[in-house]
PDB file of N, CA and C in Angstrom:
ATOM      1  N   UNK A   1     176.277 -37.417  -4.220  1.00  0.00           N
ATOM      2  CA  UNK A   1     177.686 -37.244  -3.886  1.00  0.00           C
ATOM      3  C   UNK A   1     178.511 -36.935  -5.139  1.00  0.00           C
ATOM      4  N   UNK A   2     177.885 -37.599  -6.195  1.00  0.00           N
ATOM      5  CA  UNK A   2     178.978 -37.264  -7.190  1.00  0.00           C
ATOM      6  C   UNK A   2     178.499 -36.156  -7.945  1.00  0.00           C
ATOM      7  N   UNK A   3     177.334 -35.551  -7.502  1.00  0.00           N
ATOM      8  CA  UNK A   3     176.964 -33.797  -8.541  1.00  0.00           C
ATOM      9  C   UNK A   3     177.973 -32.901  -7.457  1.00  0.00           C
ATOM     10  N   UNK A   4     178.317 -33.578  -6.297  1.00  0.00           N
ATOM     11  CA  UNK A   4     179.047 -32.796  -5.374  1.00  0.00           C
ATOM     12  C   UNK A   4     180.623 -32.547  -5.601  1.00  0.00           C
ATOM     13  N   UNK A   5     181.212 -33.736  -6.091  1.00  0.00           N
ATOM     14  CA  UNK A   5     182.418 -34.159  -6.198  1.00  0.00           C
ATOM     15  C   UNK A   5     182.432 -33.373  -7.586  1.00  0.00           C
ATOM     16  N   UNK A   6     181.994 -33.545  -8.857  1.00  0.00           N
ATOM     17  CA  UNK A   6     182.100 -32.924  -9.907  1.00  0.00           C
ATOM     18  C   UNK A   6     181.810 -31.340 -10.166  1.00  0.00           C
ATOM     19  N   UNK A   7     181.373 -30.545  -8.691  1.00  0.00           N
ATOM     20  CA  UNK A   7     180.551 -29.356  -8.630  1.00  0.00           C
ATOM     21  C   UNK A   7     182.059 -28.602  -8.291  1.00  0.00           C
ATOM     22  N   UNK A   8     182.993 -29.137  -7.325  1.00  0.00           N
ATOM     23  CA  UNK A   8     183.595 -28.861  -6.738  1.00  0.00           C
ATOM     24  C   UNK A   8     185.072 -29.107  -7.471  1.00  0.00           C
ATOM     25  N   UNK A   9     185.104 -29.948  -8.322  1.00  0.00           N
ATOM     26  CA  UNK A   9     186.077 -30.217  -9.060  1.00  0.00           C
ATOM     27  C   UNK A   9     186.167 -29.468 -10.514  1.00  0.00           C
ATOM     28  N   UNK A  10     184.784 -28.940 -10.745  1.00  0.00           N
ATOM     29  CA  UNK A  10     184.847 -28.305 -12.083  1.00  0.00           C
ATOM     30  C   UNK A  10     185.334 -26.578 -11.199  1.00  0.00           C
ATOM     31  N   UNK A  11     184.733 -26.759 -10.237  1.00  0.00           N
ATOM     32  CA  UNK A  11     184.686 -25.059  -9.843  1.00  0.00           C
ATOM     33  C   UNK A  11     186.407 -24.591  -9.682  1.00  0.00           C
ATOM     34  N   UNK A  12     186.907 -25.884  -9.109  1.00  0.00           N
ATOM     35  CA  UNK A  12     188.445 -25.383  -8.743  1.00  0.00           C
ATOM     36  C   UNK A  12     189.106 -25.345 -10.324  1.00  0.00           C
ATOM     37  N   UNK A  13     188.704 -26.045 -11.295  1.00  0.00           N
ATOM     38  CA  UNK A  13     189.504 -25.960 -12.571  1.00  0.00           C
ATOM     39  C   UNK A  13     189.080 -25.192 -13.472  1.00  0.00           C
ATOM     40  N   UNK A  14     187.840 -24.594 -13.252  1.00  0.00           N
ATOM     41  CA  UNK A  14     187.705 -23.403 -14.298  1.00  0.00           C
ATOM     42  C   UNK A  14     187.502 -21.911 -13.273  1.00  0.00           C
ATOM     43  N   UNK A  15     187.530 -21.960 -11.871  1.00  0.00           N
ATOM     44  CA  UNK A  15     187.578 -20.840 -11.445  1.00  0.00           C
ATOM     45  C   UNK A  15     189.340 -20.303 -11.366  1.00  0.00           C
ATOM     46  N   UNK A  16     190.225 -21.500 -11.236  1.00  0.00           N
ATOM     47  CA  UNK A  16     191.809 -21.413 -11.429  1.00  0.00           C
ATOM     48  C   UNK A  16     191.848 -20.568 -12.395  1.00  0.00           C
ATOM     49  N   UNK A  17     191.563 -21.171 -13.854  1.00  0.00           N
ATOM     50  CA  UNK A  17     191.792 -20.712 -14.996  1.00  0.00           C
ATOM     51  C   UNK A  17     191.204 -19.357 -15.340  1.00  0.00           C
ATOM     52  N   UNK A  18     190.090 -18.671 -14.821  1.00  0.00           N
ATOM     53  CA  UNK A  18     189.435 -17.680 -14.742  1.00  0.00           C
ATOM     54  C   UNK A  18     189.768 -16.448 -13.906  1.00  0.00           C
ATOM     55  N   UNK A  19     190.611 -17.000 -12.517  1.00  0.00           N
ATOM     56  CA  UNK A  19     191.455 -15.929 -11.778  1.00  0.00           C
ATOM     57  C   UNK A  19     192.547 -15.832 -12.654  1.00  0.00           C
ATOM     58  N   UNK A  20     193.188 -16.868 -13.006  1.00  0.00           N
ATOM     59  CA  UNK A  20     194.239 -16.533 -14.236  1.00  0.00           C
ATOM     60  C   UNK A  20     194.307 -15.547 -14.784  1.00  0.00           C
ATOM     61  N   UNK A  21     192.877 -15.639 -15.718  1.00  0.00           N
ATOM     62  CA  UNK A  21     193.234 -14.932 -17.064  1.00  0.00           C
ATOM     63  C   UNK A  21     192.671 -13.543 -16.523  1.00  0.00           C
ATOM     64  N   UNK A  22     191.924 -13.366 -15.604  1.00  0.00           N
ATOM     65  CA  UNK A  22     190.853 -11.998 -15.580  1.00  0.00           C
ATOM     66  C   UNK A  22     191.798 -11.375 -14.630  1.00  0.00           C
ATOM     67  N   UNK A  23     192.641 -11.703 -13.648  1.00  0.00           N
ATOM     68  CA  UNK A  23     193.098 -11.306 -12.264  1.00  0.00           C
ATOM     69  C   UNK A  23     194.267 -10.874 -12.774  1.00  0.00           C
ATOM     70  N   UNK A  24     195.002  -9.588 -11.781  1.00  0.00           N
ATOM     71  CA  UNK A  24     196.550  -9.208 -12.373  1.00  0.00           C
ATOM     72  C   UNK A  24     197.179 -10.409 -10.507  1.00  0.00           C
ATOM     73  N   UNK A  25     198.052 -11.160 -10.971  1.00  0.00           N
ATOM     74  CA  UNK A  25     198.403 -11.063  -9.843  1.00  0.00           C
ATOM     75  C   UNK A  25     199.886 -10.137  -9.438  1.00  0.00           C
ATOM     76  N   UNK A  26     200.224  -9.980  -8.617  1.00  0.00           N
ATOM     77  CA  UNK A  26     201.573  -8.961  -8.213  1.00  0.00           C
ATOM     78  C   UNK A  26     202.502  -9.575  -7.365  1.00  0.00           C
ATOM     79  N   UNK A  27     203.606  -9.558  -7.548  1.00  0.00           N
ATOM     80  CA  UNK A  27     204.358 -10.238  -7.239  1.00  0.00           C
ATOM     81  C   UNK A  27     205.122  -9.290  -6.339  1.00  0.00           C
ATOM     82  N   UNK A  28     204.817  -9.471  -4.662  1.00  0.00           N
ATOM     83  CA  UNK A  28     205.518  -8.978  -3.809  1.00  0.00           C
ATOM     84  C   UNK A  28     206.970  -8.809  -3.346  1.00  0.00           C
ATOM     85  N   UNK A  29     207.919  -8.289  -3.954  1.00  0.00           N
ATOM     86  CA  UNK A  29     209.534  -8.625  -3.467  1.00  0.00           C
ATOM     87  C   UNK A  29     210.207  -7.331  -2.624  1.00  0.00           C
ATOM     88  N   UNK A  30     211.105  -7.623  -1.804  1.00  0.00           N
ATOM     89  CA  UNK A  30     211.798  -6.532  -1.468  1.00  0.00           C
ATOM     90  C   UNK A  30     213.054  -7.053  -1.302  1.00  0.00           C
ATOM     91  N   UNK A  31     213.805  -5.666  -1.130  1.00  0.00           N
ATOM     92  CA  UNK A  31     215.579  -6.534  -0.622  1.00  0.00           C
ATOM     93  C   UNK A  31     216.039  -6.134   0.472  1.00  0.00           C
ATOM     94  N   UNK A  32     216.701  -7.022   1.320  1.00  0.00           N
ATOM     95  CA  UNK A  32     217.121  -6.935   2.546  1.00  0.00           C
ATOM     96  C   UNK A  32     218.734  -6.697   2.759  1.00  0.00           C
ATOM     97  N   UNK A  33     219.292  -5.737   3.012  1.00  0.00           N
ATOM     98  CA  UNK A  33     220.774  -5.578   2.965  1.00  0.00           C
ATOM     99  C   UNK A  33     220.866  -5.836   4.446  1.00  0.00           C
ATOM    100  N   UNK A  34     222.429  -5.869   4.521  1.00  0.00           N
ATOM    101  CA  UNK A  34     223.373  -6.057   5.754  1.00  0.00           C
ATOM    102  C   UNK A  34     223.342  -4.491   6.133  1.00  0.00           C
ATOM    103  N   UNK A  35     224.104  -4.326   7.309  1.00  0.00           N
ATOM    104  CA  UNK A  35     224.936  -3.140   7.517  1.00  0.00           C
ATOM    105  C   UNK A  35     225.588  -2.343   6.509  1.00  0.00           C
ATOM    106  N   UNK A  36     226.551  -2.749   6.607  1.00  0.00           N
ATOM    107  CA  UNK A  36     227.661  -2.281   5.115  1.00  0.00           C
ATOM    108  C   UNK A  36     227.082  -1.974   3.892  1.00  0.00           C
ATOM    109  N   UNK A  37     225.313  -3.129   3.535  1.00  0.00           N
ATOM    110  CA  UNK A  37     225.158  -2.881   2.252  1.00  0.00           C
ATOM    111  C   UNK A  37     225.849  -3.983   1.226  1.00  0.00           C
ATOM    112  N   UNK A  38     226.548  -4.498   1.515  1.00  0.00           N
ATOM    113  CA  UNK A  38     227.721  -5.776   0.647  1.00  0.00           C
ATOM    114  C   UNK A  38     226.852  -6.418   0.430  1.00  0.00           C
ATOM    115  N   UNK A  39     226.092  -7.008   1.410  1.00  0.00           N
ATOM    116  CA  UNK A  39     225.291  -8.643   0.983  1.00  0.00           C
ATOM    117  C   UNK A  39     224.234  -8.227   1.269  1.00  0.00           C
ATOM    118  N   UNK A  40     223.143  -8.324   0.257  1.00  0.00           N
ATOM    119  CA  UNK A  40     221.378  -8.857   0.087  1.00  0.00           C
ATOM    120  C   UNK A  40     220.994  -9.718  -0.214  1.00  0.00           C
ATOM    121  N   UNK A  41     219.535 -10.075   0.011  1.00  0.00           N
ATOM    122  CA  UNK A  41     218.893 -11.108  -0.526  1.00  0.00           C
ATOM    123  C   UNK A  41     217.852 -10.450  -0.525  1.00  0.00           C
ATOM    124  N   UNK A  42     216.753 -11.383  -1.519  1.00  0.00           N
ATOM    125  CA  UNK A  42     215.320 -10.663  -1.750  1.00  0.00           C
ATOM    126  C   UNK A  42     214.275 -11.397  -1.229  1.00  0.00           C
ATOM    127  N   UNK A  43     213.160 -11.104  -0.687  1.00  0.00           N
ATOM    128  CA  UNK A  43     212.369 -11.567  -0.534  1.00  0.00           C
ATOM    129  C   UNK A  43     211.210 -11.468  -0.718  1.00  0.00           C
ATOM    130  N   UNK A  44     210.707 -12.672  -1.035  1.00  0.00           N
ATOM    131  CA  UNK A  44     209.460 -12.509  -1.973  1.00  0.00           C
ATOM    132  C   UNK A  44     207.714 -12.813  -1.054  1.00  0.00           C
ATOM    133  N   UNK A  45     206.635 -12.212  -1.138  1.00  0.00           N
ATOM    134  CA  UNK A  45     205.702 -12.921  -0.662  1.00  0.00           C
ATOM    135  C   UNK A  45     204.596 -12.653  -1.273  1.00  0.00           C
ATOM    136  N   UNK A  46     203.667 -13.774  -0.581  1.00  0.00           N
ATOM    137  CA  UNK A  46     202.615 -14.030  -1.426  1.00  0.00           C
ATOM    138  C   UNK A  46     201.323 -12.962  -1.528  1.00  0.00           C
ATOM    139  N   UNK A  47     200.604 -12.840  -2.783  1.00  0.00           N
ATOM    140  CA  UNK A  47     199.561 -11.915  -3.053  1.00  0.00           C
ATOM    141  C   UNK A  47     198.350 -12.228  -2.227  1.00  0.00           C
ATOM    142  N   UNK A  48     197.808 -12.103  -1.150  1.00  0.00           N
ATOM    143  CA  UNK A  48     196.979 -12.804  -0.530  1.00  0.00           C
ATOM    144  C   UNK A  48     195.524 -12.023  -0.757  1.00  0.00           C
ATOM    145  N   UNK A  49     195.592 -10.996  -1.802  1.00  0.00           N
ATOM    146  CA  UNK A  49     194.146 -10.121  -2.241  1.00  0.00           C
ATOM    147  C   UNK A  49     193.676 -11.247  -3.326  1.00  0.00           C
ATOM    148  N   UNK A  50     195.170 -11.820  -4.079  1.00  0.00           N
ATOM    149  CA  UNK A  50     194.767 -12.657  -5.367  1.00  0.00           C
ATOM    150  C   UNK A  50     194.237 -13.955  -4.859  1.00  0.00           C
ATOM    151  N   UNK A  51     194.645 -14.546  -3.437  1.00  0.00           N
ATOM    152  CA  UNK A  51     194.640 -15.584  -3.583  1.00  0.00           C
ATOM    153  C   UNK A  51     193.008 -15.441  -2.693  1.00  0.00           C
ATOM    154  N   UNK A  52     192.668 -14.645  -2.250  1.00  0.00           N
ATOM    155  CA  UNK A  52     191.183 -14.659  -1.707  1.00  0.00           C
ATOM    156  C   UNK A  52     190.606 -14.556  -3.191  1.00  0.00           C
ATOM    157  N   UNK A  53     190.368 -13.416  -3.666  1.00  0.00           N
ATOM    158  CA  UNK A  53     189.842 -12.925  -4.480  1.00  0.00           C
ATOM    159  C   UNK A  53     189.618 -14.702  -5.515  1.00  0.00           C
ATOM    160  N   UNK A  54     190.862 -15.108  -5.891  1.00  0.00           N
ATOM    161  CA  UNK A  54     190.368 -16.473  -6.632  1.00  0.00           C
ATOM    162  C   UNK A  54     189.941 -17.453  -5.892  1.00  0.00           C
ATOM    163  N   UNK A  55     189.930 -17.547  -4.976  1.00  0.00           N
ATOM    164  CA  UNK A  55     188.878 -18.343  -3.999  1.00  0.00           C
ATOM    165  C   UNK A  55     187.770 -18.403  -3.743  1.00  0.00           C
ATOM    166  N   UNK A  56     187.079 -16.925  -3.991  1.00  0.00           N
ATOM    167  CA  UNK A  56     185.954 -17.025  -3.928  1.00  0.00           C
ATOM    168  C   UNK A  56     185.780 -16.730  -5.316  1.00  0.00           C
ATOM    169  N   UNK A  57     186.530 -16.484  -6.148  1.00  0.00           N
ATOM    170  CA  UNK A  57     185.916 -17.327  -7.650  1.00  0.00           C
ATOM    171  C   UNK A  57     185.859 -18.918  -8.039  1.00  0.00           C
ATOM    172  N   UNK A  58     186.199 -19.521  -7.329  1.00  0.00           N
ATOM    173  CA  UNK A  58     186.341 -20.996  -6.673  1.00  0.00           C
ATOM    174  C   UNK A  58     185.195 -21.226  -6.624  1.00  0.00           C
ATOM    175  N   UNK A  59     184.977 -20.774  -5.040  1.00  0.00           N
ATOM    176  CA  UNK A  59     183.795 -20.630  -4.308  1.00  0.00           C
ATOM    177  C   UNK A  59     182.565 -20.543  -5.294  1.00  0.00           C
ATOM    178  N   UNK A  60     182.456 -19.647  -6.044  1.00  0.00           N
ATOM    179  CA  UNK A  60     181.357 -19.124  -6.773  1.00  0.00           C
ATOM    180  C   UNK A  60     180.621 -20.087  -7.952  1.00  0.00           C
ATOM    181  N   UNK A  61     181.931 -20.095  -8.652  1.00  0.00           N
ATOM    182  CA  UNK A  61     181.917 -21.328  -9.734  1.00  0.00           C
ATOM    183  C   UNK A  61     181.262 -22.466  -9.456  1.00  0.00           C
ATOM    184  N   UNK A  62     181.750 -23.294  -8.423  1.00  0.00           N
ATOM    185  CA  UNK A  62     181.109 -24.313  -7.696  1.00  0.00           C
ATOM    186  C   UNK A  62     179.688 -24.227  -7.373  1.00  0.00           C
ATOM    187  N   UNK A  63     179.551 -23.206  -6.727  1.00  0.00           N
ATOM    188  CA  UNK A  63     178.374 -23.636  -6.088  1.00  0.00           C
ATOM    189  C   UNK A  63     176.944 -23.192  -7.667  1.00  0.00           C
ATOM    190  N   UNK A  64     177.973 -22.394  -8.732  1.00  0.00           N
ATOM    191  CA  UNK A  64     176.987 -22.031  -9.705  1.00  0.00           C
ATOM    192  C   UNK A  64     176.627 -23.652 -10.715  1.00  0.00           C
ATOM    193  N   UNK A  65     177.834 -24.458 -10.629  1.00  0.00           N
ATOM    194  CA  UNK A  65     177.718 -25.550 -11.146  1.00  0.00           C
ATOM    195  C   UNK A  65     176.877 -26.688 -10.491  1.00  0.00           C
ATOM    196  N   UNK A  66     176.575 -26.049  -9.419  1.00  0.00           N
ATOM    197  CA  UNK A  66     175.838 -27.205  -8.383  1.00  0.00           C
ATOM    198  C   UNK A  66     174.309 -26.647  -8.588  1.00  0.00           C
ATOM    199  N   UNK A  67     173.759 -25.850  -8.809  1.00  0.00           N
ATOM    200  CA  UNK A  67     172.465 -25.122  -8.646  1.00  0.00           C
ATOM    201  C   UNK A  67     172.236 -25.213 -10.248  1.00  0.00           C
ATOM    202  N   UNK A  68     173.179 -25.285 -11.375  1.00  0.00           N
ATOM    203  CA  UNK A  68     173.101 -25.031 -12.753  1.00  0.00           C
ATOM    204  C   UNK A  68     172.517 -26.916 -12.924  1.00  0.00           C
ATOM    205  N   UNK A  69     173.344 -27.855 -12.568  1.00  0.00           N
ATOM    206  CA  UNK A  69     173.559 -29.186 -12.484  1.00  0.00           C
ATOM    207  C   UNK A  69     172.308 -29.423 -12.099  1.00  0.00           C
ATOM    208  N   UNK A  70     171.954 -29.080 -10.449  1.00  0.00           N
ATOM    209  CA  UNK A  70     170.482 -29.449  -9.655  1.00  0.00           C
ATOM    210  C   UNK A  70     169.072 -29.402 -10.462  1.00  0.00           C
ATOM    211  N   UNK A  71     169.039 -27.817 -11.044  1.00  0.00           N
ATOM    212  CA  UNK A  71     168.092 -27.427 -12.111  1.00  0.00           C
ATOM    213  C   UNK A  71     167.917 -28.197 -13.261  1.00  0.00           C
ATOM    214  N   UNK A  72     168.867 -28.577 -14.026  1.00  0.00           N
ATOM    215  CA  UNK A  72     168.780 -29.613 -15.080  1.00  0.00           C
ATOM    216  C   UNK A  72     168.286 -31.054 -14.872  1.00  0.00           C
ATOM    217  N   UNK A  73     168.652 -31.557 -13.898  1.00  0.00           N
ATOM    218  CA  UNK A  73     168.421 -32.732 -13.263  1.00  0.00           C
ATOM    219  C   UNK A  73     166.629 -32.963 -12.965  1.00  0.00           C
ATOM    220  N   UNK A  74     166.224 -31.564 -12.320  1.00  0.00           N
ATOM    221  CA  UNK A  74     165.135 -31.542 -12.009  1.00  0.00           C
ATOM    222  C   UNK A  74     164.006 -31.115 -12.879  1.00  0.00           C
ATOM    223  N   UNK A  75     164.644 -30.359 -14.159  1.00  0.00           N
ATOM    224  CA  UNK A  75     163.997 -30.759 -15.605  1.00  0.00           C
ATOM    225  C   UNK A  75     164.216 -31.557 -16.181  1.00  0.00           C
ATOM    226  N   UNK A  76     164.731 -32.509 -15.952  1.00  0.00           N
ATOM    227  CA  UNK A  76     164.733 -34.184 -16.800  1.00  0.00           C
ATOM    228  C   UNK A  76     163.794 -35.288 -15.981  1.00  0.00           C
ATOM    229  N   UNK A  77     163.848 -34.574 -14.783  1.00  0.00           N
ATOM    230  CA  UNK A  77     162.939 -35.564 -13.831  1.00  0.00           C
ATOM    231  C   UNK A  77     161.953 -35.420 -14.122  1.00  0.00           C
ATOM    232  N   UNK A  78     161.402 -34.272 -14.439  1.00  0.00           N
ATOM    233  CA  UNK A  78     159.621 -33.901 -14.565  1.00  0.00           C
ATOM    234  C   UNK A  78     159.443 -34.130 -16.027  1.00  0.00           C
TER     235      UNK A  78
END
């Protein structure tokens, strides 16, 4: 349980940091006028290519730390 808990906890904090630095993310905005044009506001939404895309660098990380972890374990055993 705990190569699980630590597999999964390293994957979310260095796959975060890794969509970070490698990933562009883009910041979706547009503006919404009235009739007249007088009053806008903008609105913003979320990158949802970035937020898959670092998920399954999540995803990946983890499960490479779990199979990297398993292997070591099972050369210390023998």
């Amino acid at each position: 349980m705990r190569k699980f808990s630590f597999s999964i906890l390293g994957g979310i904090i260095i796959g975060l940091i890794l969509s970070l630095v490698l990933m562009d993310y883009e910041v979706i905005k547009y503006e919404i006028r009235d009739q007249a044009g007088i009053e806008s506001r903008w609105v913003s939404e979320m990158d949802f290519n970035f937020v898959f895309n670092a998920s399954m660098l999540v995803f990946g990380v983890a499960v490479l730390i779990f199979i990297v972890w398993s292997f070591v374990e099972r050369k210390i055993a023998d």
